[in-house]
N, C-alpha and C. Protein backbone atom coordinates (compact mmCIF):
# COMPACT_ATOMS: atom_id res chain seq x y z
N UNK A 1 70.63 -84.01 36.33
CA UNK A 1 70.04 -85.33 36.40
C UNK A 1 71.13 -86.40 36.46
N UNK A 2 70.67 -87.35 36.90
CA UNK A 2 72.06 -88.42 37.35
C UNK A 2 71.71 -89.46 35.91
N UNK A 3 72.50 -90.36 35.79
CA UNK A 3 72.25 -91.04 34.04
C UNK A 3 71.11 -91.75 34.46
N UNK A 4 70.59 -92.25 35.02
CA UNK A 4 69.74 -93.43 35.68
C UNK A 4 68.56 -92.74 35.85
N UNK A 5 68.37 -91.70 36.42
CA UNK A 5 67.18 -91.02 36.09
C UNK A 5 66.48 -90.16 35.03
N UNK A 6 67.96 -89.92 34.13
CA UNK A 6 67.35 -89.32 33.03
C UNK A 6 66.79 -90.93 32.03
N UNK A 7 67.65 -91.83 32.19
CA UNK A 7 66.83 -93.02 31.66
C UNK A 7 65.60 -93.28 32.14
N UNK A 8 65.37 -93.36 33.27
CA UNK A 8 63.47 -93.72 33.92
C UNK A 8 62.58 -92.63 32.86
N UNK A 9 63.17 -91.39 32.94
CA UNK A 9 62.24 -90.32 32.30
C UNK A 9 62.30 -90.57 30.74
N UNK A 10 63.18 -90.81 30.18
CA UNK A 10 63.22 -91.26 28.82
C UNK A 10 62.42 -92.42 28.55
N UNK A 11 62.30 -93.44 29.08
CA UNK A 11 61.48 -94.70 28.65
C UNK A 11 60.18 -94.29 29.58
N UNK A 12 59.63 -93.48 30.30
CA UNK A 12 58.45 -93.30 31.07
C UNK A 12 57.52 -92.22 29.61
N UNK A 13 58.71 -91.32 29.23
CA UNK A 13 57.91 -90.70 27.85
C UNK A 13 57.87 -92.12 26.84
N UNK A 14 58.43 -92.27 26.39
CA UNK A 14 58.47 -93.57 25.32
C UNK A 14 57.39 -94.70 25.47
N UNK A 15 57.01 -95.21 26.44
CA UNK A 15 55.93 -96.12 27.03
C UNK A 15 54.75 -95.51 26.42
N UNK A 16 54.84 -94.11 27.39
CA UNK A 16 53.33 -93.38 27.51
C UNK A 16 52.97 -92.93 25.84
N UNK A 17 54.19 -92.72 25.39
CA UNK A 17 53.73 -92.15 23.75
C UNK A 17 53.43 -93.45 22.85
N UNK A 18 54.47 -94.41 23.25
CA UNK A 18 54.24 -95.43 21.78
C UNK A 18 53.38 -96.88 22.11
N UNK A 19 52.72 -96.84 23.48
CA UNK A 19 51.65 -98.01 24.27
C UNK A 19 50.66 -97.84 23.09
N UNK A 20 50.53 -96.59 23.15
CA UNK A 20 48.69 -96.64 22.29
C UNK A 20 48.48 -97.42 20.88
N UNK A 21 49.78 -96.82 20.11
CA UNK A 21 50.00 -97.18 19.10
C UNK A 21 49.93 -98.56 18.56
N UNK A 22 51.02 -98.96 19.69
CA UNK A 22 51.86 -100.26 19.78
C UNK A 22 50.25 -101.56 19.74
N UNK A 23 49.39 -100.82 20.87
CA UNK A 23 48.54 -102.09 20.81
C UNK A 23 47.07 -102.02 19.57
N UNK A 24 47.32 -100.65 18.97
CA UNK A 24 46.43 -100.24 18.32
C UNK A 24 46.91 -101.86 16.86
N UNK A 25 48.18 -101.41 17.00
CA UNK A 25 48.85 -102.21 15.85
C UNK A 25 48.80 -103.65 16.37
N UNK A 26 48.68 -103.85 17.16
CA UNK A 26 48.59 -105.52 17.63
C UNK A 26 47.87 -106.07 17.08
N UNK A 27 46.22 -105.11 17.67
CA UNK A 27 45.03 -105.47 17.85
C UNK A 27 44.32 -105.34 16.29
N UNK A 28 44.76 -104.61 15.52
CA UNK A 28 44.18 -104.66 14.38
C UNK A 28 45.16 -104.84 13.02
N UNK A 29 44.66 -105.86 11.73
CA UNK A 29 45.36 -105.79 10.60
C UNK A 29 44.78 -105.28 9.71
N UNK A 30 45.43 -105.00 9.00
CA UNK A 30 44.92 -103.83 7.62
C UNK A 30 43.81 -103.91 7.01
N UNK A 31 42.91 -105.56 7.38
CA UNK A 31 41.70 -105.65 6.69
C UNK A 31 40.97 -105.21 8.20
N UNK A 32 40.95 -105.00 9.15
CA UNK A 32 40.19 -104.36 10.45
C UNK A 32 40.07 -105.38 11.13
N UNK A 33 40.56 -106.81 11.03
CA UNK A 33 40.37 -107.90 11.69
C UNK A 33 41.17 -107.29 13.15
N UNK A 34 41.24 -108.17 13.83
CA UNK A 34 41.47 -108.51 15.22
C UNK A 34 42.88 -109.15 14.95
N UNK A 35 43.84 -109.18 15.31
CA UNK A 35 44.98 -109.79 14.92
C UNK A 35 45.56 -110.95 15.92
N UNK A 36 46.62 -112.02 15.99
CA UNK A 36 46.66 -113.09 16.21
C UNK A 36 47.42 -112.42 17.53
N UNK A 37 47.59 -113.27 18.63
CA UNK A 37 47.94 -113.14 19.82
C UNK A 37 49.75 -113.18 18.92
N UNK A 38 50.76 -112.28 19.81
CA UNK A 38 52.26 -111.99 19.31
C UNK A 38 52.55 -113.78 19.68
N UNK A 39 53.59 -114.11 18.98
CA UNK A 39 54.43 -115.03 19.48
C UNK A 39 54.85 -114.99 20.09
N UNK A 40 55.93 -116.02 20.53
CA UNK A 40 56.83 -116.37 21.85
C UNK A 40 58.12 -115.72 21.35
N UNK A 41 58.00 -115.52 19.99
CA UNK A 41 59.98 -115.05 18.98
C UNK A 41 59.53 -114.12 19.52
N UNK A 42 58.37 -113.08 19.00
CA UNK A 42 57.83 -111.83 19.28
C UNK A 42 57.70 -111.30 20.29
N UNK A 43 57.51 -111.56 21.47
CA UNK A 43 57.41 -110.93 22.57
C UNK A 43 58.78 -111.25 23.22
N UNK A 44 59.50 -112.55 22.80
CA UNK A 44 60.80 -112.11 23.35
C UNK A 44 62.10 -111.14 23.04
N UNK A 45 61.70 -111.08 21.52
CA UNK A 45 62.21 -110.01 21.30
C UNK A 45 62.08 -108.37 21.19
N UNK A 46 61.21 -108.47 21.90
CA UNK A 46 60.65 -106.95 22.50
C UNK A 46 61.40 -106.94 23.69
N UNK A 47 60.62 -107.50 24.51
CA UNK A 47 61.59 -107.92 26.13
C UNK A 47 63.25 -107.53 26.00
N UNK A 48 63.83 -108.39 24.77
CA UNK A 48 65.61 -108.16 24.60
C UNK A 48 65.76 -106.63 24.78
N UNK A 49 64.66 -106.30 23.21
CA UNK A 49 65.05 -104.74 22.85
C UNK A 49 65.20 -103.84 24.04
N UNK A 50 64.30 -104.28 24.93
CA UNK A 50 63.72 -102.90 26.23
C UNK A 50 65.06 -103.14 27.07
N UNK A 51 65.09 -104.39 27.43
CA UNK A 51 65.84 -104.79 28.64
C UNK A 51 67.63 -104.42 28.41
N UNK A 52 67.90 -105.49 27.39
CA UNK A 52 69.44 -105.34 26.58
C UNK A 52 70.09 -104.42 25.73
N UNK A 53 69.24 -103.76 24.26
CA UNK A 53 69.90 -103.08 23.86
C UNK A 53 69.56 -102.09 24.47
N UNK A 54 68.62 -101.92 24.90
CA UNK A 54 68.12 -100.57 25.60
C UNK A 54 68.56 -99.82 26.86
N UNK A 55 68.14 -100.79 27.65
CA UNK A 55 68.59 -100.25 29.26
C UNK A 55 70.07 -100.61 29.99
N UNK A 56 70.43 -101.83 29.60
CA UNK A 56 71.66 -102.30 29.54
C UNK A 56 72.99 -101.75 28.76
N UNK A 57 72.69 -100.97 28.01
CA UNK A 57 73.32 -100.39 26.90
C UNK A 57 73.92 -99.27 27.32
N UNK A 58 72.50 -98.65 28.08
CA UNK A 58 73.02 -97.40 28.35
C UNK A 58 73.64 -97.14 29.22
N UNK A 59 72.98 -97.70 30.20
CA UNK A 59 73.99 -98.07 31.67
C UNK A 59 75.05 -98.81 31.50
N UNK A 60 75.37 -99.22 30.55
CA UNK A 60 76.94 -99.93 30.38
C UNK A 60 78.01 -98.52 30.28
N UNK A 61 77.67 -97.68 28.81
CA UNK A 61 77.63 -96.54 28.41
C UNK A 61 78.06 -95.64 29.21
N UNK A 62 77.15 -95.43 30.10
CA UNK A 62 77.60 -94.54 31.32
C UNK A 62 78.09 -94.46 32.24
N UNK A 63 78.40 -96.28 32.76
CA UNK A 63 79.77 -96.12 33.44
C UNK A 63 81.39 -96.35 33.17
N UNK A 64 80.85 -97.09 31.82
CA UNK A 64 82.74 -96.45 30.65
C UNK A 64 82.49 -95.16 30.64
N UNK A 65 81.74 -94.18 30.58
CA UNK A 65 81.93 -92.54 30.59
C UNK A 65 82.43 -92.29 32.01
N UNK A 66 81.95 -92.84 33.07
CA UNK A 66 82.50 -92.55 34.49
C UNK A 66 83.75 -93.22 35.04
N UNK A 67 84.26 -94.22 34.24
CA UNK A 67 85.09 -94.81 34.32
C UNK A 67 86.56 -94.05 33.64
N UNK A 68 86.25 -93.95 32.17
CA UNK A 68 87.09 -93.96 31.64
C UNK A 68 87.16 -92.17 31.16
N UNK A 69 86.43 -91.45 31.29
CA UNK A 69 86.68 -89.91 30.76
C UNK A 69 85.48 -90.45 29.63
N UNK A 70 84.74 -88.81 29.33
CA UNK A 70 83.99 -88.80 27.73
C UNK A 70 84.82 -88.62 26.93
N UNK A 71 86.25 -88.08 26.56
CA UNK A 71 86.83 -87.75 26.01
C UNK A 71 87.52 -89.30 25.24
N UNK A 72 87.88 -89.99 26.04
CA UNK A 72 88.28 -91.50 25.66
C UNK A 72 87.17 -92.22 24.99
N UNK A 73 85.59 -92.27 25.35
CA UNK A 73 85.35 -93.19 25.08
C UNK A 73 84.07 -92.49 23.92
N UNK A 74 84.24 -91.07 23.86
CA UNK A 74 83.84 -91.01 22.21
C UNK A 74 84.02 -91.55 21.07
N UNK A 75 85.47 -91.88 21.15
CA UNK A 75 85.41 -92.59 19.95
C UNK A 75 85.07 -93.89 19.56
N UNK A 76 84.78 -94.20 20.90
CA UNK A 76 84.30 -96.05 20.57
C UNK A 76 82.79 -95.78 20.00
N UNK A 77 81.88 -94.59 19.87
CA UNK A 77 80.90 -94.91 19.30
C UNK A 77 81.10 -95.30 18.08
N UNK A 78 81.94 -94.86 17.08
CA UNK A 78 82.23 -94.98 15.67
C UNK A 78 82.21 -96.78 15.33
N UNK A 79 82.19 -97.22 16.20
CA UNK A 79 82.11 -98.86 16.11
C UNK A 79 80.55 -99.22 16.12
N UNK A 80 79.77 -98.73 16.40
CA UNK A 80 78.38 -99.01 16.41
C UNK A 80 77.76 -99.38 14.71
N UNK A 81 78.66 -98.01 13.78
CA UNK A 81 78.37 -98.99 12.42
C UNK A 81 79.21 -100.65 12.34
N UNK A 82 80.50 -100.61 12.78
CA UNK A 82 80.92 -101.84 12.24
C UNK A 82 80.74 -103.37 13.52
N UNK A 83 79.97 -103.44 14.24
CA UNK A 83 79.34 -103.94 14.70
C UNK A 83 77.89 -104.13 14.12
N UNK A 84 77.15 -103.17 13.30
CA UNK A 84 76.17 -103.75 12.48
C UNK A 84 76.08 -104.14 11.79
N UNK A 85 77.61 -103.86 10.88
CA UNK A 85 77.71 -104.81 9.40
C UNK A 85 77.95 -106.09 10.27
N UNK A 86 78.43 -106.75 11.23
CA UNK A 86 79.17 -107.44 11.67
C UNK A 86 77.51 -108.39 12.07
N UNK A 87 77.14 -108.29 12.59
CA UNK A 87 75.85 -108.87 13.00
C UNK A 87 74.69 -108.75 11.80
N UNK A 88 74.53 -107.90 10.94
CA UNK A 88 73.37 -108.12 9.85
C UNK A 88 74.17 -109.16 8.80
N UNK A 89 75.51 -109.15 8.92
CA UNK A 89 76.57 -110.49 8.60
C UNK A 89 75.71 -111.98 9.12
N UNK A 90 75.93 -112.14 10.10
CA UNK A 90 75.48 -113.10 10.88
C UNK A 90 74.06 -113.15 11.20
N UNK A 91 73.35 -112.73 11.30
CA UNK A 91 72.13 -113.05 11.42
C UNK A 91 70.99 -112.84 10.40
N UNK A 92 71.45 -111.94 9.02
CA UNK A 92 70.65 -111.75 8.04
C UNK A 92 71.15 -112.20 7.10
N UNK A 93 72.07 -112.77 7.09
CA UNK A 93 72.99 -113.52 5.66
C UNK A 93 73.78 -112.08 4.84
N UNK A 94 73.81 -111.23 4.91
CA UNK A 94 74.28 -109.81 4.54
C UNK A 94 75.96 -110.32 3.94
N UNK A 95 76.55 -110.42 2.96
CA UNK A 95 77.40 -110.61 2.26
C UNK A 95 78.43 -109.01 2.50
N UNK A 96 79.58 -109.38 2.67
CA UNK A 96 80.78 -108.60 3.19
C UNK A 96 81.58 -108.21 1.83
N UNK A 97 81.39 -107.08 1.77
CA UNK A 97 82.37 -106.82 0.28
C UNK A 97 83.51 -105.83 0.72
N UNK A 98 84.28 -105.84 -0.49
CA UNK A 98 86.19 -105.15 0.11
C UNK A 98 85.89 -103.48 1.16
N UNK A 99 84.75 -103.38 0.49
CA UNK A 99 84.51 -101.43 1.20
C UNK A 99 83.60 -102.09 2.70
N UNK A 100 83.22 -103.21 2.44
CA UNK A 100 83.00 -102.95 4.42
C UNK A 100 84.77 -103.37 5.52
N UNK A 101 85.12 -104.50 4.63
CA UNK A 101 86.15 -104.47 5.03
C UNK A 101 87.26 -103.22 5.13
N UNK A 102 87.13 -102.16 4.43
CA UNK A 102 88.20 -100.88 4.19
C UNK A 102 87.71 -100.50 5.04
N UNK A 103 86.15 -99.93 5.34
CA UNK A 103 85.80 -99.41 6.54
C UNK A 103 86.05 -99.73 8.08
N UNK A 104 85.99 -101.02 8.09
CA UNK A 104 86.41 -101.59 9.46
C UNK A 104 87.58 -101.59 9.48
N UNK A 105 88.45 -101.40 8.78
CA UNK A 105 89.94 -101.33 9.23
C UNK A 105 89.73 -99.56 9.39
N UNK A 106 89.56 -99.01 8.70
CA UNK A 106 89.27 -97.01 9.04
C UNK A 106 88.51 -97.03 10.47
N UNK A 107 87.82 -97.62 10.62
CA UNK A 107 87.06 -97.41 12.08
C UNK A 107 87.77 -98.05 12.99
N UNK A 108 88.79 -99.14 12.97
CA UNK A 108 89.22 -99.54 14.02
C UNK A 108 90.77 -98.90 14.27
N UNK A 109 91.03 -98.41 13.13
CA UNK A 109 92.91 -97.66 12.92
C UNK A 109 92.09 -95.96 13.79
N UNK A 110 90.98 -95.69 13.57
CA UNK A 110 90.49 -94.54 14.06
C UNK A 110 90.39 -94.29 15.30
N UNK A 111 90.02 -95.56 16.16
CA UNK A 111 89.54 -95.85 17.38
C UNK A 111 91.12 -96.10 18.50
N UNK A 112 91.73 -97.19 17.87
CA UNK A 112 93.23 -97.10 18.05
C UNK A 112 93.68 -95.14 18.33
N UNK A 113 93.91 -95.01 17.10
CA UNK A 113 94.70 -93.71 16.99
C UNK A 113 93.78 -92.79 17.99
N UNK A 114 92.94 -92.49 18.43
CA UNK A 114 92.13 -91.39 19.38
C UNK A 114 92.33 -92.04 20.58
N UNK A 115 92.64 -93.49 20.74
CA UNK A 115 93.14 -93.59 22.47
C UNK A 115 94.80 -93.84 22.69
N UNK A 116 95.39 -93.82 21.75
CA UNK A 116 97.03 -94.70 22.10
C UNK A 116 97.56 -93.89 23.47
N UNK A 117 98.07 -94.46 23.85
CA UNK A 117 99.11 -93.71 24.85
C UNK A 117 100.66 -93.71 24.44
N UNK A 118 101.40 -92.90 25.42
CA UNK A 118 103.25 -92.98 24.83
C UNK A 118 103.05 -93.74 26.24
N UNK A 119 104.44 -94.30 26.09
CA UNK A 119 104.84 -94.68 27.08
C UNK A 119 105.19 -94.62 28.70
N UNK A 120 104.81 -93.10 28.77
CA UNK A 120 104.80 -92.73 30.15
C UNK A 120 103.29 -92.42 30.92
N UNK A 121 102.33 -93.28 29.96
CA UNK A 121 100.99 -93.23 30.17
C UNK A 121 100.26 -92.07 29.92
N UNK A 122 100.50 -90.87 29.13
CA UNK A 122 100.00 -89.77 28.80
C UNK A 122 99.43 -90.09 27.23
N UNK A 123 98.47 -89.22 26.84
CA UNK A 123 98.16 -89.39 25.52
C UNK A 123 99.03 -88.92 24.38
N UNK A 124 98.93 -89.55 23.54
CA UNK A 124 99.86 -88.95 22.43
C UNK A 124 99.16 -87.72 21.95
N UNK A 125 99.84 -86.97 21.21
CA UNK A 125 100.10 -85.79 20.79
C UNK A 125 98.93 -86.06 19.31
N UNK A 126 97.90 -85.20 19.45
CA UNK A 126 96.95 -85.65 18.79
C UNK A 126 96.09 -86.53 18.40
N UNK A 127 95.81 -87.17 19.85
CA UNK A 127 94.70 -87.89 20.16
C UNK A 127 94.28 -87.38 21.57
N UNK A 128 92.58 -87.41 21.72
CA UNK A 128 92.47 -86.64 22.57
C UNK A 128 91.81 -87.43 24.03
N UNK A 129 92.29 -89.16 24.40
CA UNK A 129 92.18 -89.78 26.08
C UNK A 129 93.46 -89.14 26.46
């Protein structure tokens, strides 16, 4: 499968499984009422989720994998935690204590050390771009 089509098939199951649900939960609140039409925050941030972190993400994803080797750009997943402390920082008020900071220096000395190169553009000797 090419990345682009295994994405269509991934969100074509995902639609078809979580539609029913999704409007079951719209349409009704816990007392059996009928529930209020979504907002404008609300439906735009569905739209983000599908469009940006979702589809955009991945296809970003997969052409740093075609770009750059899988081998190189494994290790940049390890940043996906410190990018969430980093944003539930900023957008949830989430307070930063010395162990998120220890961690983000471990995840970024980690990320460093698995791509460095020597100087003749080859990888160093126990890191594996």
């Amino acid at each position: 499968f090419p990345p682009s089509a295994l994405l269509l098939v991934q969100t074509a199951v995902a639609v078809a499984l979580l539609m029913p649900l999704s409007l079951a939960e719209l349409l009704l609140e816990e007392s059996g009422k009928i529930a209020e039409a979504p907002s404008l925050a609300v439906v735009s941030g569905i739209i983000y989720l599908g469009l940006f972190a979702s589809i955009v993400a991945f296809l970003s994803w997969n052409r740093a994998i075609e770009l750059a080797g899988p081998q190189r750009c494994a290790g940049f997943l390890n940043l996906i935690p410190l990018f969430s402390a980093i944003f539930a920082t900023i957008f949830t008020g989430e307070s930063i204590r010395i162990y998120h900071v220890l961690g983000a220096l471990l995840i970024i000395t980690g990320v460093y050390m698995t791509n460095r190169t020597k100087k003749n553009g080859q990888p160093q000797e126990g890191s594996r771009g």
